[in-house]
PDB file of N, CA and C in Angstrom:
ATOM      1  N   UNK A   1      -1.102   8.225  -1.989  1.00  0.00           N
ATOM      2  CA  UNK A   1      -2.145   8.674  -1.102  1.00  0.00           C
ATOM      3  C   UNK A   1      -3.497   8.731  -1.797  1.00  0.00           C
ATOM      4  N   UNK A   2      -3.548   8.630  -3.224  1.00  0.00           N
ATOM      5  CA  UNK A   2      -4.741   8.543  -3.809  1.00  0.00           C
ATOM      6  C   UNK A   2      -5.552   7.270  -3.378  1.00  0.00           C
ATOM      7  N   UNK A   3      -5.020   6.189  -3.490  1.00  0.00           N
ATOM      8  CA  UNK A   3      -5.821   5.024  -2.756  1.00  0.00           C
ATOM      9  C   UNK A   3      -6.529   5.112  -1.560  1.00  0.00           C
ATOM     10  N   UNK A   4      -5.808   5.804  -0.908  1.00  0.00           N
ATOM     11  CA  UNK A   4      -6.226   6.242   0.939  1.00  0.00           C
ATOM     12  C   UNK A   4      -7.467   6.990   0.825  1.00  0.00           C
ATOM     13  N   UNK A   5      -7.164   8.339   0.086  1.00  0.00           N
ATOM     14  CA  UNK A   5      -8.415   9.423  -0.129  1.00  0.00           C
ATOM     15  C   UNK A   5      -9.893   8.605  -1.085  1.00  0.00           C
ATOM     16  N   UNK A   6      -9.424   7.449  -1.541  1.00  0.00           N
ATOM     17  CA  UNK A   6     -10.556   7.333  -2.853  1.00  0.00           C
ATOM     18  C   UNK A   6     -11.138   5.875  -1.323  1.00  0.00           C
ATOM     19  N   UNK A   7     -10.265   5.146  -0.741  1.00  0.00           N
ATOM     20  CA  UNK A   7     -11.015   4.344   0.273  1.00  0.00           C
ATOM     21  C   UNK A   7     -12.009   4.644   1.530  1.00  0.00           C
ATOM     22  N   UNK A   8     -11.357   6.296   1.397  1.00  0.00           N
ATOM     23  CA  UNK A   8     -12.106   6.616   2.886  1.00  0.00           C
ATOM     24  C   UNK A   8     -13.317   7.064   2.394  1.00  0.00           C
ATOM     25  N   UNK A   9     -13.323   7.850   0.965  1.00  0.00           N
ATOM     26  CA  UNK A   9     -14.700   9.063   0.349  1.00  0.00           C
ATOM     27  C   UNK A   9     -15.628   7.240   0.346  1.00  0.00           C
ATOM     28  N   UNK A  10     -15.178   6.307  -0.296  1.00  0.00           N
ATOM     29  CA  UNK A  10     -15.720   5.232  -0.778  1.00  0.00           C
ATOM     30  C   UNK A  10     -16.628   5.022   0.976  1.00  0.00           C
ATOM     31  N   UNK A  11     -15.833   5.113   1.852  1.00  0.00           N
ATOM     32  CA  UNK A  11     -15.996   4.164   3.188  1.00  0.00           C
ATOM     33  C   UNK A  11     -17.447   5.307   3.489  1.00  0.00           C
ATOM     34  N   UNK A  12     -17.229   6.677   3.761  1.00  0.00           N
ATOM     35  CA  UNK A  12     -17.886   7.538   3.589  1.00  0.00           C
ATOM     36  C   UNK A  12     -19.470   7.419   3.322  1.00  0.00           C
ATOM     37  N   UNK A  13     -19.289   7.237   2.378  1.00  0.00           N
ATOM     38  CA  UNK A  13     -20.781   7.777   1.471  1.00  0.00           C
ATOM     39  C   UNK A  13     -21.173   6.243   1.611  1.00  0.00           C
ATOM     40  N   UNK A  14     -20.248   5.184   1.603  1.00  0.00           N
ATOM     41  CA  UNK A  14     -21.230   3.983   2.122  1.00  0.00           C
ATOM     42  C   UNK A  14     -22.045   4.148   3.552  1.00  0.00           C
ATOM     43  N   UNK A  15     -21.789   4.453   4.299  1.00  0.00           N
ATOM     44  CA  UNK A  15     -22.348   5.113   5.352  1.00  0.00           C
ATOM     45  C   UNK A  15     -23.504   6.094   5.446  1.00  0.00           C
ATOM     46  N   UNK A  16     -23.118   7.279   5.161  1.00  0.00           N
ATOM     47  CA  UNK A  16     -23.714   8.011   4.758  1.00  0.00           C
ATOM     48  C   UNK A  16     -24.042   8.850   3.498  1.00  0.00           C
ATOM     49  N   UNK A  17     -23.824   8.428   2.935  1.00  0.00           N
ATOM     50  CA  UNK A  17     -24.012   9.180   2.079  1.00  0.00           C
ATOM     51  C   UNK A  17     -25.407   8.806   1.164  1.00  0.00           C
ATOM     52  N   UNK A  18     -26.135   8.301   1.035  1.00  0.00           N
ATOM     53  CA  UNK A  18     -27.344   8.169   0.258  1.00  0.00           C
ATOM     54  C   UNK A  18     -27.857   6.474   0.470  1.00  0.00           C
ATOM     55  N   UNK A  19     -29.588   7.168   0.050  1.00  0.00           N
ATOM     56  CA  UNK A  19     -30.666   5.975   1.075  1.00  0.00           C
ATOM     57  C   UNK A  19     -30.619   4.887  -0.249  1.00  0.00           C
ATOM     58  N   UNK A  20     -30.196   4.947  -1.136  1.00  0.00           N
ATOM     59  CA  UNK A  20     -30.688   4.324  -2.639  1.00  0.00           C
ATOM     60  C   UNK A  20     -29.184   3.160  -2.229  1.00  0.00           C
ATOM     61  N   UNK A  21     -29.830   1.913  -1.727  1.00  0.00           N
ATOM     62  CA  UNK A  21     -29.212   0.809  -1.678  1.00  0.00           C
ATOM     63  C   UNK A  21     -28.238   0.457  -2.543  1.00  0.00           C
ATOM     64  N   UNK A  22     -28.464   0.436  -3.790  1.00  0.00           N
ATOM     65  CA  UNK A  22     -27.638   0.583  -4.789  1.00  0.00           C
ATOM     66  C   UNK A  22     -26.059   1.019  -5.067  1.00  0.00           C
ATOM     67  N   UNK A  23     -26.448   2.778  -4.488  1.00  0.00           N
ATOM     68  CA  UNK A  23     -25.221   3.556  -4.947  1.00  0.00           C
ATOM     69  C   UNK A  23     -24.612   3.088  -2.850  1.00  0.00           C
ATOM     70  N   UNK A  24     -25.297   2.059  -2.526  1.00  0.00           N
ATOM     71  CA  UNK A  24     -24.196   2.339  -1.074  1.00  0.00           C
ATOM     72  C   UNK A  24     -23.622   0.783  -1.566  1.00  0.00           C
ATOM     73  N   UNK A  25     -24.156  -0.203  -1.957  1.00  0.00           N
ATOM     74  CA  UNK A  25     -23.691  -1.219  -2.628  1.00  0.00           C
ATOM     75  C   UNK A  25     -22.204  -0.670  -3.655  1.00  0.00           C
ATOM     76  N   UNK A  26     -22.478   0.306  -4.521  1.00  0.00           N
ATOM     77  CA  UNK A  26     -21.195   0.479  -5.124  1.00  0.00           C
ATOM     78  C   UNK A  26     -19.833   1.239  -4.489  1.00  0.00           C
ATOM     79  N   UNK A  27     -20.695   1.992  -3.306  1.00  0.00           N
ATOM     80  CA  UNK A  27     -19.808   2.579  -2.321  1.00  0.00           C
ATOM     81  C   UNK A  27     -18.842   1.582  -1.401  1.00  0.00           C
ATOM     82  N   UNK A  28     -19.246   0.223  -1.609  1.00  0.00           N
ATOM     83  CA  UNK A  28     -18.791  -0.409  -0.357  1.00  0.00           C
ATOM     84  C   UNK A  28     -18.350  -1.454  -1.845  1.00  0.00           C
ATOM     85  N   UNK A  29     -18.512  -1.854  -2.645  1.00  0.00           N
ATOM     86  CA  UNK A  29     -17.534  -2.524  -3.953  1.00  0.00           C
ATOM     87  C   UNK A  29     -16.519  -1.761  -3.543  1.00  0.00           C
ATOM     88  N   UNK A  30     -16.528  -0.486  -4.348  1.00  0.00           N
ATOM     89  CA  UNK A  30     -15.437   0.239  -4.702  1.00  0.00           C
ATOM     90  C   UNK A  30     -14.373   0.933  -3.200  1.00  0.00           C
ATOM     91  N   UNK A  31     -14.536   0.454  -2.321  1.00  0.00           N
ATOM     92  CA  UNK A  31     -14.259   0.115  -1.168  1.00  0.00           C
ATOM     93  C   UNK A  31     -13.265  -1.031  -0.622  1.00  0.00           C
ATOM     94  N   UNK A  32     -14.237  -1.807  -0.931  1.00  0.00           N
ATOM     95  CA  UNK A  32     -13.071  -3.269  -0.637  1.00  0.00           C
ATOM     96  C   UNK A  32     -11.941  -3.158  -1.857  1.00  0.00           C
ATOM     97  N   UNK A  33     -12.667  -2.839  -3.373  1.00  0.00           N
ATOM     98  CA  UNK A  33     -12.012  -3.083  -4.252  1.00  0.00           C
ATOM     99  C   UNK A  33     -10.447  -2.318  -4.178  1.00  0.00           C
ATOM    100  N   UNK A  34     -10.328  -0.876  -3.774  1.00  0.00           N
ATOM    101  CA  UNK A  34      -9.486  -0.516  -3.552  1.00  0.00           C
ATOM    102  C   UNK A  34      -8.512  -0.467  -2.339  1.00  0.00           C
ATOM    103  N   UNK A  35      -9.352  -1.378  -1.197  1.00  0.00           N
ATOM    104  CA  UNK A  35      -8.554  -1.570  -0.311  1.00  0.00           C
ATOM    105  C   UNK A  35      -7.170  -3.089  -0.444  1.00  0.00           C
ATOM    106  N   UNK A  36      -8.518  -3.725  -1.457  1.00  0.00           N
ATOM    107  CA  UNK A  36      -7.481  -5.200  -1.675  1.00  0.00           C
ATOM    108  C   UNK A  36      -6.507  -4.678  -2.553  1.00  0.00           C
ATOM    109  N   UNK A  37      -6.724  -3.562  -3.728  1.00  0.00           N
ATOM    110  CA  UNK A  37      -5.406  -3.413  -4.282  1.00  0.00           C
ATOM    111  C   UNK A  37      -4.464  -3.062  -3.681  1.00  0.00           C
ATOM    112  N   UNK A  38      -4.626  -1.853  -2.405  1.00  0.00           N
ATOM    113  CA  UNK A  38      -3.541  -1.558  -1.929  1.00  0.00           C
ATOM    114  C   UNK A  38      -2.435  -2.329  -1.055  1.00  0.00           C
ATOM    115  N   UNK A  39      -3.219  -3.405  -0.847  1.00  0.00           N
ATOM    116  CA  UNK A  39      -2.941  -4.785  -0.151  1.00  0.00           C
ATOM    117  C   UNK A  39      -2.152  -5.470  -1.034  1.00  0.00           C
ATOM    118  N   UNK A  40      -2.554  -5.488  -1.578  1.00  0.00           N
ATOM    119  CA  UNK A  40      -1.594  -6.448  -3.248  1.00  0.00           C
ATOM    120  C   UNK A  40      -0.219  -5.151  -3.604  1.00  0.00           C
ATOM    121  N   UNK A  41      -0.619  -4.266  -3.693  1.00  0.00           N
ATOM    122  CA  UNK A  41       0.650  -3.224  -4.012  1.00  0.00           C
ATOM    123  C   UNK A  41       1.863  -3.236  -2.877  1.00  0.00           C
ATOM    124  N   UNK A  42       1.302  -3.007  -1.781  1.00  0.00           N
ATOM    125  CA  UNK A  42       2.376  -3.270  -0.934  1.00  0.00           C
ATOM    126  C   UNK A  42       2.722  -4.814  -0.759  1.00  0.00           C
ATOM    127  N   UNK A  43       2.347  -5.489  -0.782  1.00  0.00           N
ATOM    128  CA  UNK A  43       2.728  -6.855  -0.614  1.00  0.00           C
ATOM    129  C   UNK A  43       4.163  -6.985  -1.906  1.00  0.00           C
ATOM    130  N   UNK A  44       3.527  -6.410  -3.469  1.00  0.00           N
ATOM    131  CA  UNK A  44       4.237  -6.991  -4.634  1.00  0.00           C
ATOM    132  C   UNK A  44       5.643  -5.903  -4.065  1.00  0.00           C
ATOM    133  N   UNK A  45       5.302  -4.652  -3.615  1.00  0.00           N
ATOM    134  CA  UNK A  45       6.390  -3.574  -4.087  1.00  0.00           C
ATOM    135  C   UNK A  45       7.239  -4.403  -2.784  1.00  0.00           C
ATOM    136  N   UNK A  46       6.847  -4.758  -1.791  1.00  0.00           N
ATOM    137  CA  UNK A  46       7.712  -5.636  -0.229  1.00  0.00           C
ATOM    138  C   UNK A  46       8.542  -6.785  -1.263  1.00  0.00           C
ATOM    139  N   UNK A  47       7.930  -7.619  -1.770  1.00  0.00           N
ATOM    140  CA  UNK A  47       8.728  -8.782  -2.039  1.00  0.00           C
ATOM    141  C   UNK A  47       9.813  -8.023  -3.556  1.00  0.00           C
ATOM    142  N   UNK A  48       9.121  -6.990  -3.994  1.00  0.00           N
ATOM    143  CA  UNK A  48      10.073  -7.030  -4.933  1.00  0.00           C
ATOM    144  C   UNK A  48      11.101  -5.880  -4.757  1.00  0.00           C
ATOM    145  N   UNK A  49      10.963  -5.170  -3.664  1.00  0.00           N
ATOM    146  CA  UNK A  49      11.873  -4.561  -2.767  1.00  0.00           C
ATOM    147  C   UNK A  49      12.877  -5.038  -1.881  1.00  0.00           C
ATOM    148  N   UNK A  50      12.897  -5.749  -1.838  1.00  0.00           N
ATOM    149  CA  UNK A  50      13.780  -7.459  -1.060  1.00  0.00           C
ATOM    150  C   UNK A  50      14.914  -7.791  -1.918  1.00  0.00           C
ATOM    151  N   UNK A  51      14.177  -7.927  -3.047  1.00  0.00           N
ATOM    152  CA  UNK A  51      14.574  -8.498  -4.544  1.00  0.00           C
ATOM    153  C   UNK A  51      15.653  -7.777  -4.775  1.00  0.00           C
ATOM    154  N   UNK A  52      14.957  -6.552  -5.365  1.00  0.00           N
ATOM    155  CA  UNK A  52      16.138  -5.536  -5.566  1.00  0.00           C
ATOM    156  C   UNK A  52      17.216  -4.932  -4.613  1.00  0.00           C
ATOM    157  N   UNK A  53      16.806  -5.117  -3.263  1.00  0.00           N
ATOM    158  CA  UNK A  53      17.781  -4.426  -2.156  1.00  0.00           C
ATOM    159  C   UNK A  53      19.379  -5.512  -2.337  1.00  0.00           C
ATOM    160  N   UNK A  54      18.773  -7.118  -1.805  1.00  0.00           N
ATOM    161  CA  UNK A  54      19.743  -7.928  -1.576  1.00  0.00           C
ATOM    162  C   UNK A  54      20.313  -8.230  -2.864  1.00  0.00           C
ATOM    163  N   UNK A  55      19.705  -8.144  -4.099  1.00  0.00           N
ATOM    164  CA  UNK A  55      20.214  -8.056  -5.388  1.00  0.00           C
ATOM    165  C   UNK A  55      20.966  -7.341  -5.964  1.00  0.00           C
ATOM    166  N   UNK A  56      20.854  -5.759  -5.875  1.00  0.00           N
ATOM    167  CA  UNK A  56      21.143  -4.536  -6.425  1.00  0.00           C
ATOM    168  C   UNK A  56      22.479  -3.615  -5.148  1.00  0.00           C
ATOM    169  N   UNK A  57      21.543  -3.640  -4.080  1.00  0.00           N
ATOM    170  CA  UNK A  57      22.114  -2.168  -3.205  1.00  0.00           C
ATOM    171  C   UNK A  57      23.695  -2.882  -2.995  1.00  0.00           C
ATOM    172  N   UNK A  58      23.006  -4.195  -2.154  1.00  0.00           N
ATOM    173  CA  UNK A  58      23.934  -5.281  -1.318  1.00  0.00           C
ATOM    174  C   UNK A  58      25.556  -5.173  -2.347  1.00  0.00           C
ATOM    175  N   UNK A  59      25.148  -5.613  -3.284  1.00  0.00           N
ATOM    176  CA  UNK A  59      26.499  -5.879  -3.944  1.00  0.00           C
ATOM    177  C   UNK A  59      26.678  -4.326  -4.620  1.00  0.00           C
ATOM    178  N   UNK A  60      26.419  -3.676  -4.746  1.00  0.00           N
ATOM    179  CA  UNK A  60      26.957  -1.908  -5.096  1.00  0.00           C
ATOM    180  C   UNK A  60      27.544  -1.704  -4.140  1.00  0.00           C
ATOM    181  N   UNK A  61      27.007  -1.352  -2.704  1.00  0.00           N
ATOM    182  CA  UNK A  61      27.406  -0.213  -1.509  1.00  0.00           C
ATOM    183  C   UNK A  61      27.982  -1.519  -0.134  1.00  0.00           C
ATOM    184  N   UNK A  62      28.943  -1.409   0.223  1.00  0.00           N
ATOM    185  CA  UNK A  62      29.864  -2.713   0.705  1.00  0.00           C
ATOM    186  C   UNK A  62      29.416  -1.917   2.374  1.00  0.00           C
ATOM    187  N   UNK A  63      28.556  -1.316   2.714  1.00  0.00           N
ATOM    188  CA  UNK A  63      27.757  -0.942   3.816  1.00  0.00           C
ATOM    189  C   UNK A  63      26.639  -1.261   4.096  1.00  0.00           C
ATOM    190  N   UNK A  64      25.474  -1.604   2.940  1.00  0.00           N
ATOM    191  CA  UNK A  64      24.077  -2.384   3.036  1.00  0.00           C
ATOM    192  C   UNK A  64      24.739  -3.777   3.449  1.00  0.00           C
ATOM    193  N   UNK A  65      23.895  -3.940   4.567  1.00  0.00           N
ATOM    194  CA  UNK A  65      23.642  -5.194   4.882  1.00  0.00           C
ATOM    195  C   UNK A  65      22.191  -5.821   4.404  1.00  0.00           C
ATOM    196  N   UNK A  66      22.090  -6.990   3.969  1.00  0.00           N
ATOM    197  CA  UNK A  66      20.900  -7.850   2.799  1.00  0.00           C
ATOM    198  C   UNK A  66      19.389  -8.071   4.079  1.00  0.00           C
ATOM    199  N   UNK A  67      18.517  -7.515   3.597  1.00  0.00           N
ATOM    200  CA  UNK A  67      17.311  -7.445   4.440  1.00  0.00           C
ATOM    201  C   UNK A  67      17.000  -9.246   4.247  1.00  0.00           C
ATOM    202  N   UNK A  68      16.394  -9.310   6.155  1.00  0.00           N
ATOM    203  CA  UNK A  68      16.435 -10.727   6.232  1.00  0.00           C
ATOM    204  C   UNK A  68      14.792 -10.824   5.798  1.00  0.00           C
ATOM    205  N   UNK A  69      13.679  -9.919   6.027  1.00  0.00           N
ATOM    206  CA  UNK A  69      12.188 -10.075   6.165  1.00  0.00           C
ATOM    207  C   UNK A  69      11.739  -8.931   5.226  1.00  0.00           C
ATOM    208  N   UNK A  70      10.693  -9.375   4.376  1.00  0.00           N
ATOM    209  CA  UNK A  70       9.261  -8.908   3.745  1.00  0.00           C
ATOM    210  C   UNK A  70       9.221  -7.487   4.340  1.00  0.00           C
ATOM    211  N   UNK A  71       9.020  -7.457   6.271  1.00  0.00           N
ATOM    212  CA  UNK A  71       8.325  -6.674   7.057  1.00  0.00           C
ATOM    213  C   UNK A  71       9.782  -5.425   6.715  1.00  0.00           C
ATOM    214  N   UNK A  72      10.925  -5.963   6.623  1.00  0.00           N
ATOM    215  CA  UNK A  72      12.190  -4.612   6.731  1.00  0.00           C
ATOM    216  C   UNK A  72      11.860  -3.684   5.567  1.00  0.00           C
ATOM    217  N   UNK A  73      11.371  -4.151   4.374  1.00  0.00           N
ATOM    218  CA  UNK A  73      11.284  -4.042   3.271  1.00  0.00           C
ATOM    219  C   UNK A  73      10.090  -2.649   3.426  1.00  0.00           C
ATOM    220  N   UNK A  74       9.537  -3.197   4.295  1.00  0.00           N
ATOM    221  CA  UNK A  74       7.748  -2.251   4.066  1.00  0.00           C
ATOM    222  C   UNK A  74       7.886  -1.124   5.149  1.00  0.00           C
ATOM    223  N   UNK A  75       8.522  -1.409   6.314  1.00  0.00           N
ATOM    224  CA  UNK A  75       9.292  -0.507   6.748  1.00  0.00           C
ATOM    225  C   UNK A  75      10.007   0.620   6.892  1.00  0.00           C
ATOM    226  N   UNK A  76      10.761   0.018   5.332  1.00  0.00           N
ATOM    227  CA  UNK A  76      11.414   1.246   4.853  1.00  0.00           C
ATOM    228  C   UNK A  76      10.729   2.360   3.930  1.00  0.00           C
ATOM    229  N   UNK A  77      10.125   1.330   3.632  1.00  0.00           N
ATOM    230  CA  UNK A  77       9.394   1.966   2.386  1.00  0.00           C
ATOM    231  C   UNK A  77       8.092   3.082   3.471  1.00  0.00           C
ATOM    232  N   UNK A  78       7.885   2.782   4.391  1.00  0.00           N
ATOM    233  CA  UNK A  78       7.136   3.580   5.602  1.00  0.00           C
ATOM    234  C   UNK A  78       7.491   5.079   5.835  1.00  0.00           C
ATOM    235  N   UNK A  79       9.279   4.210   6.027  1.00  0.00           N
ATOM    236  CA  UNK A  79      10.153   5.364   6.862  1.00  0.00           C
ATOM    237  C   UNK A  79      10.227   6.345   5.623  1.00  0.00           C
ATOM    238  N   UNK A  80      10.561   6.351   4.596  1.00  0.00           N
ATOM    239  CA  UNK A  80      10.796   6.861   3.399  1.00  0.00           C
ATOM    240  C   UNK A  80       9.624   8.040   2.759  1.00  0.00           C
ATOM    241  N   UNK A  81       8.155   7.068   3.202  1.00  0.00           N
ATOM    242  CA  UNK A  81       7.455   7.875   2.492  1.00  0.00           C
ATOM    243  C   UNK A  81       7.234   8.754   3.703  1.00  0.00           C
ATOM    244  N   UNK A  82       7.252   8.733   4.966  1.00  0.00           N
ATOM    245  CA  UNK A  82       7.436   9.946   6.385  1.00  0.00           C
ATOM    246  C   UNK A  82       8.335  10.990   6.058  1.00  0.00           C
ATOM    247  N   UNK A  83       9.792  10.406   5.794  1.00  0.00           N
ATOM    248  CA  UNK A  83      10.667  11.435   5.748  1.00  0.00           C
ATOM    249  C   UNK A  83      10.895  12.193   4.371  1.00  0.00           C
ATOM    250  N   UNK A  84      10.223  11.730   3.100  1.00  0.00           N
ATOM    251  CA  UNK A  84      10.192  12.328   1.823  1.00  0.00           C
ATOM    252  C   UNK A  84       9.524  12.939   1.488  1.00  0.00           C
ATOM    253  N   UNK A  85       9.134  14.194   1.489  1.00  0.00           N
ATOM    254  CA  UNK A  85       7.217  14.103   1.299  1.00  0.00           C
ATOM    255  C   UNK A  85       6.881  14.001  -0.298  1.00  0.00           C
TER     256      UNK A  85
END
């Protein structure tokens, strides 16, 4: 959730937060910048959550059935961070 809180203060103060072009220029860098990582994080932790499910769980627990999509993967990882806090 740190990514979330540091994208929105970023989204924020680009907006409003000060007239000095500059610091709204770094407000809106550090903005995209942390929005594309979080984009890249879930993307790597999806494919390599796939990896490990149909790799790892599948052949341990003779009840996992092998995720067919990327999207089941991110899903879970959704449902998980809802029901875990």
């Amino acid at each position: 959730m740190g990514f979330i809180n540091s994208a929105v203060r970023a989204g924020v103060e680009g907006f409003v937060g000060t007239n000095s072009s500059e610091k709204r220029r770094e407000a809106y860098v550090d903005f995209v910048s942390i929005t594309i990582a979080l984009v890249i994080m879930i993307i790597l932790m999806g494919f390599i959550g796939k990896w490990l499910w149909n790799n790892v769980i599948v052949d341990l627990f003779s009840f996992a059935k092998p995720a067919r999509s990327f999207w089941q993967i991110v899903g879970l990882m959704v449902f998980s961070s809802l029901v875990i806090p």
